[in-house]
Protein backbone atom coordinates (compact mmCIF):
# COMPACT_ATOMS: atom_id res chain seq x y z
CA UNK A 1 0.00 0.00 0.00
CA UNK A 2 1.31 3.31 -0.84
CA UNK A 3 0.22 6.37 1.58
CA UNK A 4 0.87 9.54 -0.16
CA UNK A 5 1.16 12.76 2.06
CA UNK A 6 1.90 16.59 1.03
CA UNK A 7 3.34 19.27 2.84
CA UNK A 8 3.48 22.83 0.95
CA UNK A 9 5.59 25.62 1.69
CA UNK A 10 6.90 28.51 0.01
CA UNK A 11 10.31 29.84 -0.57
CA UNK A 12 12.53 32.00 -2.39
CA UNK A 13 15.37 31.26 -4.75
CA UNK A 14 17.59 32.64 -7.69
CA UNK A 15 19.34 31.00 -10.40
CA UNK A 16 22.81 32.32 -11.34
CA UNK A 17 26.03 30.26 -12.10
CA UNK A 18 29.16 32.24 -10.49
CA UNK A 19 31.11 30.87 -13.50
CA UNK A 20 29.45 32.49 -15.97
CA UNK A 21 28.85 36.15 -16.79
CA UNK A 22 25.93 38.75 -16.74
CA UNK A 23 24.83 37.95 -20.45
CA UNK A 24 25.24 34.19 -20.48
CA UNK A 25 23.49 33.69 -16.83
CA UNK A 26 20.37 35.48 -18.39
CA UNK A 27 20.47 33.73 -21.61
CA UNK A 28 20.74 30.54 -19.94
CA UNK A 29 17.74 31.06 -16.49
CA UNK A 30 15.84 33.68 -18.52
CA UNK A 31 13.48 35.14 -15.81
CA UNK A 32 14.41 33.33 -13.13
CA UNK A 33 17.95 35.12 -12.86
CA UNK A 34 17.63 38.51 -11.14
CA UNK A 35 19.62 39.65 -8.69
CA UNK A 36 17.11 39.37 -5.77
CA UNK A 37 15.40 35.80 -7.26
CA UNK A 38 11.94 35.48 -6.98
CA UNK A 39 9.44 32.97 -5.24
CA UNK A 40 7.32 30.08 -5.47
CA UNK A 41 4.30 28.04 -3.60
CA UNK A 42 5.85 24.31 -3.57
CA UNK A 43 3.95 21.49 -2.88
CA UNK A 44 6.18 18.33 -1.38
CA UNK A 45 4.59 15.06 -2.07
CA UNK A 46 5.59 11.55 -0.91
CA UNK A 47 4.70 8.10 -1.36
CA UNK A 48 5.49 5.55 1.48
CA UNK A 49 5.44 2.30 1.07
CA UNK A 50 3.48 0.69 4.25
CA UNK A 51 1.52 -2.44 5.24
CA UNK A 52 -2.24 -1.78 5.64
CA UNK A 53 -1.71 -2.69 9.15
CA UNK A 54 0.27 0.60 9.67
CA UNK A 55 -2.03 3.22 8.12
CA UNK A 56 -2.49 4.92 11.26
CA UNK A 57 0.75 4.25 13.38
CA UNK A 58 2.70 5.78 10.36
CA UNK A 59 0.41 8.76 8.82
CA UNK A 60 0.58 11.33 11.50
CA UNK A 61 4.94 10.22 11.90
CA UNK A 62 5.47 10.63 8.48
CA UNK A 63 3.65 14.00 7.94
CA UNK A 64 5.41 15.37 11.26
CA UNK A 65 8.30 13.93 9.21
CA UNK A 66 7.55 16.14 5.95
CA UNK A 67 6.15 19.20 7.95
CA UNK A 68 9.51 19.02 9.61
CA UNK A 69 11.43 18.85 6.58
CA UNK A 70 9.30 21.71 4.65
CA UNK A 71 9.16 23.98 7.93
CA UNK A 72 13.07 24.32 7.39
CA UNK A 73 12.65 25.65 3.85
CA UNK A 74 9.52 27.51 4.46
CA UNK A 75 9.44 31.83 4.01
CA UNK A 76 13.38 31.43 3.27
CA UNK A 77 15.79 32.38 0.34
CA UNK A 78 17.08 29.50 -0.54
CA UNK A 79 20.26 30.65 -1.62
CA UNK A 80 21.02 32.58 1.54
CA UNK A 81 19.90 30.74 4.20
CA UNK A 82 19.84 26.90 3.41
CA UNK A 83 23.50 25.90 3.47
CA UNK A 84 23.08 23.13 0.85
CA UNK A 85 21.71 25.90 -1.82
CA UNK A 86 24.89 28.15 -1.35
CA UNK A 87 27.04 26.11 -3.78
CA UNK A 88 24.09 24.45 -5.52
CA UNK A 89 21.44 25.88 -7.41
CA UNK A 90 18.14 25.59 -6.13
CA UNK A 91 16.56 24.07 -9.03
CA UNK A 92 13.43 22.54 -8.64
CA UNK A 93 15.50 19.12 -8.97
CA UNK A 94 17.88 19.96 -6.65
CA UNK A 95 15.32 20.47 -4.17
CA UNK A 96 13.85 17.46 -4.73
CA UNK A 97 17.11 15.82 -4.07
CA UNK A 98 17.70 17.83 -0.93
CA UNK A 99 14.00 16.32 0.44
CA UNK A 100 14.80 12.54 -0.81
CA UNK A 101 18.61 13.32 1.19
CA UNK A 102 17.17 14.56 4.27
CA UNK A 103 14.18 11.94 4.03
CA UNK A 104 16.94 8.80 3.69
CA UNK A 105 18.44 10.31 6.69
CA UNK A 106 15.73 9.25 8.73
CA UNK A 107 14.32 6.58 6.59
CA UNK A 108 14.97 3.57 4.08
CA UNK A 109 14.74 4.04 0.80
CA UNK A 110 12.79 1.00 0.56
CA UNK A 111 9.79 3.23 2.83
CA UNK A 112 9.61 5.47 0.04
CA UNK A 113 8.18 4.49 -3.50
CA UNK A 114 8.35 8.27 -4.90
CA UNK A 115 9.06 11.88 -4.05
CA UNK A 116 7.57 14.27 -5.93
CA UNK A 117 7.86 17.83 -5.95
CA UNK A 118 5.47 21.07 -7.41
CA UNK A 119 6.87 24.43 -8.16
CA UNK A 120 3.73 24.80 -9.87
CA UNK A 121 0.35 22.97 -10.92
CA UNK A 122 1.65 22.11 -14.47
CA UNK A 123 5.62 21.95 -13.55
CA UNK A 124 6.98 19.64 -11.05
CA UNK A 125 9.99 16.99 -10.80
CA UNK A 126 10.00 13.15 -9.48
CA UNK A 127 12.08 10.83 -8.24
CA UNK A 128 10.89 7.30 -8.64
CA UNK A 129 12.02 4.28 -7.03
């Protein structure tokens, strides 16, 4: 049985490679690179892989688990204040792969069947396993 839980939360990010100059940075993030960034509404979504037996043992852990996870990220620049995002972009990929880190931290990989995450309605990233 898979129990699928979301947690939203919104933060702010920009997209700018050090590297590279002025010109090629906006030919390359478009919009997204400003100097300040800009913001989105994100939507975390989870499946865990559980036993029917465990429905409600492991609902209210696992999205105390998430809320934990998204609180951290919530109403913050990315950039500035997550340490992870100061050498990484904070594409919506790399965020996803900051959630599935944190969440193998405190869990098998084998409790989780996907991670899923929504920048917006129509534009989000997965990680399947």
């Amino acid at each position: 049985m898979i129990l699928t839980l979301k947690s939203p939360f919104s933060s702010a990010h920009l997209y700018s490679q050090p590297q590279w100059d002025e010109a090629k940075n906006r030919d390359t993030f478009g919009r997204c690179h400003t100097s300040y960034g800009h913001g989105h509404n994100y939507v975390l979504e989870v499946g865990f892989i559980i036993k029917n037996s465990e429905l409600t043992t492991k609902k209210d852990s696992y999205q105390k688990l998430l809320k934990g996870l998204t609180d951290r990220l919530d109403h913050e620049h990315l950039n500035f204040e997550i340490p992870e995002f100061k050498s990484t972009i904070p594409t919506t990929e790399n965020i996803a792969l900051y959630f599935f880190k944190k969440l193998t931290d405190s869990l098998s990989d084998k409790d989780i069947s996907f991670l899923r995450l929504y920048e917006m309605d129509q534009l989000w990233t997965e990680i399947r396993l």
